[in-house]
PDB file of N, CA and C in Angstrom:
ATOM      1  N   UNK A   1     -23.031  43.174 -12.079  1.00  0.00           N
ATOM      2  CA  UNK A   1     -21.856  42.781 -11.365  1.00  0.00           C
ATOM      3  C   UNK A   1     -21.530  43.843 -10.318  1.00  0.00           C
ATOM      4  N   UNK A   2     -21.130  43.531  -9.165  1.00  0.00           N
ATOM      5  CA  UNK A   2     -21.051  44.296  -7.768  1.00  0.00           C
ATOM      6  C   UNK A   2     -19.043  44.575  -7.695  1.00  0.00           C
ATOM      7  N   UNK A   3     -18.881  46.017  -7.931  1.00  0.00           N
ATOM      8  CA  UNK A   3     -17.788  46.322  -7.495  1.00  0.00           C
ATOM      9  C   UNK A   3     -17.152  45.922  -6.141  1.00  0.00           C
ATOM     10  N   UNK A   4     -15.974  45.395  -6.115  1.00  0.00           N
ATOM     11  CA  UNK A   4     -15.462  45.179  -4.642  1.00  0.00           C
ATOM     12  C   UNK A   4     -14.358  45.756  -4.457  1.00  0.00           C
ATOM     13  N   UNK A   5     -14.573  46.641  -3.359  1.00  0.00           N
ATOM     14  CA  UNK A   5     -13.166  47.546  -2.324  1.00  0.00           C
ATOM     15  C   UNK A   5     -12.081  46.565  -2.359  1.00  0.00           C
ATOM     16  N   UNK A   6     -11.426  47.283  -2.450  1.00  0.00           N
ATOM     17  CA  UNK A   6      -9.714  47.084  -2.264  1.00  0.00           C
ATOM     18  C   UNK A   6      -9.307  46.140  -0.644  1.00  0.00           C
ATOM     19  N   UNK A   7      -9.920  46.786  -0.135  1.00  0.00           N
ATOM     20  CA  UNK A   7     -10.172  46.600   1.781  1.00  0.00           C
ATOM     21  C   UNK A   7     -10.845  45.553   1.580  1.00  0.00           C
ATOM     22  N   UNK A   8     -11.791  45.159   0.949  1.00  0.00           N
ATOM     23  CA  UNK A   8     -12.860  43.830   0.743  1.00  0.00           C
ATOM     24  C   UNK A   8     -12.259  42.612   0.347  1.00  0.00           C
ATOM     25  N   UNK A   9     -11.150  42.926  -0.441  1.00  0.00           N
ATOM     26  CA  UNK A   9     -10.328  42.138  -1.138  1.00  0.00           C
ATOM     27  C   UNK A   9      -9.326  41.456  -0.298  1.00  0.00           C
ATOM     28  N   UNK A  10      -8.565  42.453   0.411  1.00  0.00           N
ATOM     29  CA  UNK A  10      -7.556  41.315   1.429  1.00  0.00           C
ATOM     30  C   UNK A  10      -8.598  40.755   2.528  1.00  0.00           C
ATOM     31  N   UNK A  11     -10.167  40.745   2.265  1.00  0.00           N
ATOM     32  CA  UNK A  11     -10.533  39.824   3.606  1.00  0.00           C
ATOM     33  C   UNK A  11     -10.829  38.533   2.882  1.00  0.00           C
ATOM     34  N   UNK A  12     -10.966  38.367   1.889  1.00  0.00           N
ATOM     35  CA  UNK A  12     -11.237  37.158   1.356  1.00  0.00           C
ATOM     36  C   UNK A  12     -10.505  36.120   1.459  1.00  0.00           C
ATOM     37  N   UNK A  13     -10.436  35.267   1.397  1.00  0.00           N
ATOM     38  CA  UNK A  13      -9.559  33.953   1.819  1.00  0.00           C
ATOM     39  C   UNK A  13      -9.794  32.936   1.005  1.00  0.00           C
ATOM     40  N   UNK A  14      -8.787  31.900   0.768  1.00  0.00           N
ATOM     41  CA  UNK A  14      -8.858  30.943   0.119  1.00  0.00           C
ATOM     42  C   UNK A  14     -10.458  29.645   0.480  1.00  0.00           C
ATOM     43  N   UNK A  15     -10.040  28.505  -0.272  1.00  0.00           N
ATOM     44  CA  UNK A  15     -11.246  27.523  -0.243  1.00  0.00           C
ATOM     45  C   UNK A  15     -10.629  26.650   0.474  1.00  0.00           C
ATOM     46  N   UNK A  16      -8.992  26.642   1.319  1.00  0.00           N
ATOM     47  CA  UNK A  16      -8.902  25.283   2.004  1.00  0.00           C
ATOM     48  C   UNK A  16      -8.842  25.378   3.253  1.00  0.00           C
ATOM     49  N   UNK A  17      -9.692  24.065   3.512  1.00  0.00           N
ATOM     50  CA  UNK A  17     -10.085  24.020   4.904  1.00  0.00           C
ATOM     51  C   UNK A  17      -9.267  23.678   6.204  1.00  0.00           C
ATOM     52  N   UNK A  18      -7.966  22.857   6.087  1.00  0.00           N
ATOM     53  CA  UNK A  18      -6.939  22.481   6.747  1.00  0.00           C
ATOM     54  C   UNK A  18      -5.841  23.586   6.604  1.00  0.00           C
ATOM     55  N   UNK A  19      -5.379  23.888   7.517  1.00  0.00           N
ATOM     56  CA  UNK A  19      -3.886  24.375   7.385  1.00  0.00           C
ATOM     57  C   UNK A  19      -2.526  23.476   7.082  1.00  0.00           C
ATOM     58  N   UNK A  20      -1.511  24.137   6.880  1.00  0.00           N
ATOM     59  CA  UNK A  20      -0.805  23.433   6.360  1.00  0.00           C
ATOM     60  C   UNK A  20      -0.245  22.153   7.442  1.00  0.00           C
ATOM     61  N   UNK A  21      -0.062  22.751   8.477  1.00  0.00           N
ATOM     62  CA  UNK A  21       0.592  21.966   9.542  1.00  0.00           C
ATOM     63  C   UNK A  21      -0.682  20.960  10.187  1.00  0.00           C
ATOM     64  N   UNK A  22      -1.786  20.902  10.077  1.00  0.00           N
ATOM     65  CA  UNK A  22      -2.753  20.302  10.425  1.00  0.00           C
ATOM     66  C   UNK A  22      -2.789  18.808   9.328  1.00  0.00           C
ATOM     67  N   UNK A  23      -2.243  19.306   8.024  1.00  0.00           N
ATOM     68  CA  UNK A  23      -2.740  18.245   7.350  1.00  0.00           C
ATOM     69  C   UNK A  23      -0.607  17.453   7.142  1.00  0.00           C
ATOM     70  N   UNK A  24       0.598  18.097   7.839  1.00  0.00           N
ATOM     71  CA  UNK A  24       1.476  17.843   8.282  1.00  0.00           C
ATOM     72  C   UNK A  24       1.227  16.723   9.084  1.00  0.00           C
ATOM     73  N   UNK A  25       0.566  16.772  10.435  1.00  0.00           N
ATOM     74  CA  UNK A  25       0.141  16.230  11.700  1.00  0.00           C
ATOM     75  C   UNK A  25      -0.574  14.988  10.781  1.00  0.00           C
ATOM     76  N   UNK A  26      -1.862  15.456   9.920  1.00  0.00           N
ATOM     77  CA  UNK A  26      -2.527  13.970   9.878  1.00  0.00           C
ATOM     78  C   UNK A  26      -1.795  12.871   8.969  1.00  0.00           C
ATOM     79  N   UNK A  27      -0.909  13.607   8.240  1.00  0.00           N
ATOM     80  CA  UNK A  27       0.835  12.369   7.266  1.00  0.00           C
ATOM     81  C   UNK A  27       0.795  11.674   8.606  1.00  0.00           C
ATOM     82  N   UNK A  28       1.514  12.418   9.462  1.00  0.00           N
ATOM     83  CA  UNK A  28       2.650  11.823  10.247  1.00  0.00           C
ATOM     84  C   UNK A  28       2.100  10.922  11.102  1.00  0.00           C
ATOM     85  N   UNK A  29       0.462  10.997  11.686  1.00  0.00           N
ATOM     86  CA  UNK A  29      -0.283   9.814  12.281  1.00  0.00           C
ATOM     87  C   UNK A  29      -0.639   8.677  11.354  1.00  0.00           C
ATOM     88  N   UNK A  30      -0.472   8.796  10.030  1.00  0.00           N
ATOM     89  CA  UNK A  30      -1.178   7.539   9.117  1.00  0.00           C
ATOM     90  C   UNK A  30       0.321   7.122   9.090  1.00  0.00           C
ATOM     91  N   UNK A  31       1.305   7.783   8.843  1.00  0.00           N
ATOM     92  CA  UNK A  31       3.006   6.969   8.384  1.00  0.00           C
ATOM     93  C   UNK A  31       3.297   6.166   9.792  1.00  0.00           C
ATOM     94  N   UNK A  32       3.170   6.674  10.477  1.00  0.00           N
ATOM     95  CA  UNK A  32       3.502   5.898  11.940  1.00  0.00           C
ATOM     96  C   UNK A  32       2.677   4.819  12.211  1.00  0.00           C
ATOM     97  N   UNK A  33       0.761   5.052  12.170  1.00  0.00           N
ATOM     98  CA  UNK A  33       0.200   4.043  12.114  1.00  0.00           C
ATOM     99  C   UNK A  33       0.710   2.769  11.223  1.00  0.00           C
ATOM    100  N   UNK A  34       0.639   3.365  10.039  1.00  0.00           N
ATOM    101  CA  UNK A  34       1.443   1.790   9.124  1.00  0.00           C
ATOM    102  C   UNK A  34       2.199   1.427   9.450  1.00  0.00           C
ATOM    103  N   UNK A  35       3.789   1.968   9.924  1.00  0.00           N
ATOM    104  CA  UNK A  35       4.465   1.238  10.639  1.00  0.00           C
ATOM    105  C   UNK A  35       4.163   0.450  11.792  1.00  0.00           C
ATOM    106  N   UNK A  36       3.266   0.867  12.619  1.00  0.00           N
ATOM    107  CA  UNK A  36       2.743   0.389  13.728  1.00  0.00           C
ATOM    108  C   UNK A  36       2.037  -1.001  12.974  1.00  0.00           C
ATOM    109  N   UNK A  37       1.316  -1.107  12.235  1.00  0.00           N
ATOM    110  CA  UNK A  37       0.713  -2.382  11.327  1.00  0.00           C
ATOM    111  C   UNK A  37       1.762  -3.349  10.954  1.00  0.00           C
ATOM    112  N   UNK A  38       2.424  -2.649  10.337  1.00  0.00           N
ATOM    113  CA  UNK A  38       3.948  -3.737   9.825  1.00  0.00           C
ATOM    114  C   UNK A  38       4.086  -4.546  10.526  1.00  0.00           C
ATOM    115  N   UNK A  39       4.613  -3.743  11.234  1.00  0.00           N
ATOM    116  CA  UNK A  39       5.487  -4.317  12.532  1.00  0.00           C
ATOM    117  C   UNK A  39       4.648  -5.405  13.396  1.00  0.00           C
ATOM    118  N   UNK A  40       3.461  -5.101  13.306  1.00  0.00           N
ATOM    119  CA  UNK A  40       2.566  -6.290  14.272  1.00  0.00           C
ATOM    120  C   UNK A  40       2.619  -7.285  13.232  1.00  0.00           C
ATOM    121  N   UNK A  41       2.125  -7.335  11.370  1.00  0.00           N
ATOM    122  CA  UNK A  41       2.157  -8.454  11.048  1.00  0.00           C
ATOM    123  C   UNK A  41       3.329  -8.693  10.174  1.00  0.00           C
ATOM    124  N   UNK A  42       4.262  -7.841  10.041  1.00  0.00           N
ATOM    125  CA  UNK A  42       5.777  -8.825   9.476  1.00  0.00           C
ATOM    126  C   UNK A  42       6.993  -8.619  10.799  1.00  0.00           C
ATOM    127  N   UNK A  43       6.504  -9.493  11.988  1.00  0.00           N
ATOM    128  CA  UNK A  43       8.254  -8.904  13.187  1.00  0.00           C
ATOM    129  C   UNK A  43       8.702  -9.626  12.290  1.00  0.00           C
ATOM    130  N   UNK A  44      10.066  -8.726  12.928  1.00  0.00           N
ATOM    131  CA  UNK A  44      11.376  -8.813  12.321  1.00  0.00           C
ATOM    132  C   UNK A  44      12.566  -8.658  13.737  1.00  0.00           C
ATOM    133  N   UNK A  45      13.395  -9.391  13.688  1.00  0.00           N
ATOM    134  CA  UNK A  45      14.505  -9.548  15.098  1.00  0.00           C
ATOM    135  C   UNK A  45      15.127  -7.997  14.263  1.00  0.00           C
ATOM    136  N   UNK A  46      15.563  -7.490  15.449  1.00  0.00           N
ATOM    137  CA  UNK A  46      16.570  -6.195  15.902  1.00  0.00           C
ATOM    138  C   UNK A  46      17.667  -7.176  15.287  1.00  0.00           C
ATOM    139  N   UNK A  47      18.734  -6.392  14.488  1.00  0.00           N
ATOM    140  CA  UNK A  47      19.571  -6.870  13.363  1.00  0.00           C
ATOM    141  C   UNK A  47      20.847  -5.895  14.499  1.00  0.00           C
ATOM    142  N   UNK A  48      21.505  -6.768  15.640  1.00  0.00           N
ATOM    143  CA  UNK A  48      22.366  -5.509  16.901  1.00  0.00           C
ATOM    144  C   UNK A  48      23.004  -6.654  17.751  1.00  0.00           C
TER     145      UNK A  48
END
């Protein structure tokens, strides 16, 4: 087994590949897309 530096240690990094706000961004294009779907196959009249 191979000793590892202290210094070696804060370079290591996690296993995920997206950041947080990247996988923020790809919610918010699928929630909008579905609405965008809805809306084409259930309209509904503006209730105004």
């Amino acid at each position: 087994m191979k000793k590892i530096e202290v210094n070696q240690l804060d370079k290591i990094t996690g296993g995920a590949t997206l950041s947080v706000g990247t996988g923020v961004l790809i919610a918010t294009i699928i929630i909008f897309l579905s609405g965008v779907i809805e809306g084409i196959t259930n309209p509904e009249r503006c209730n105004g």
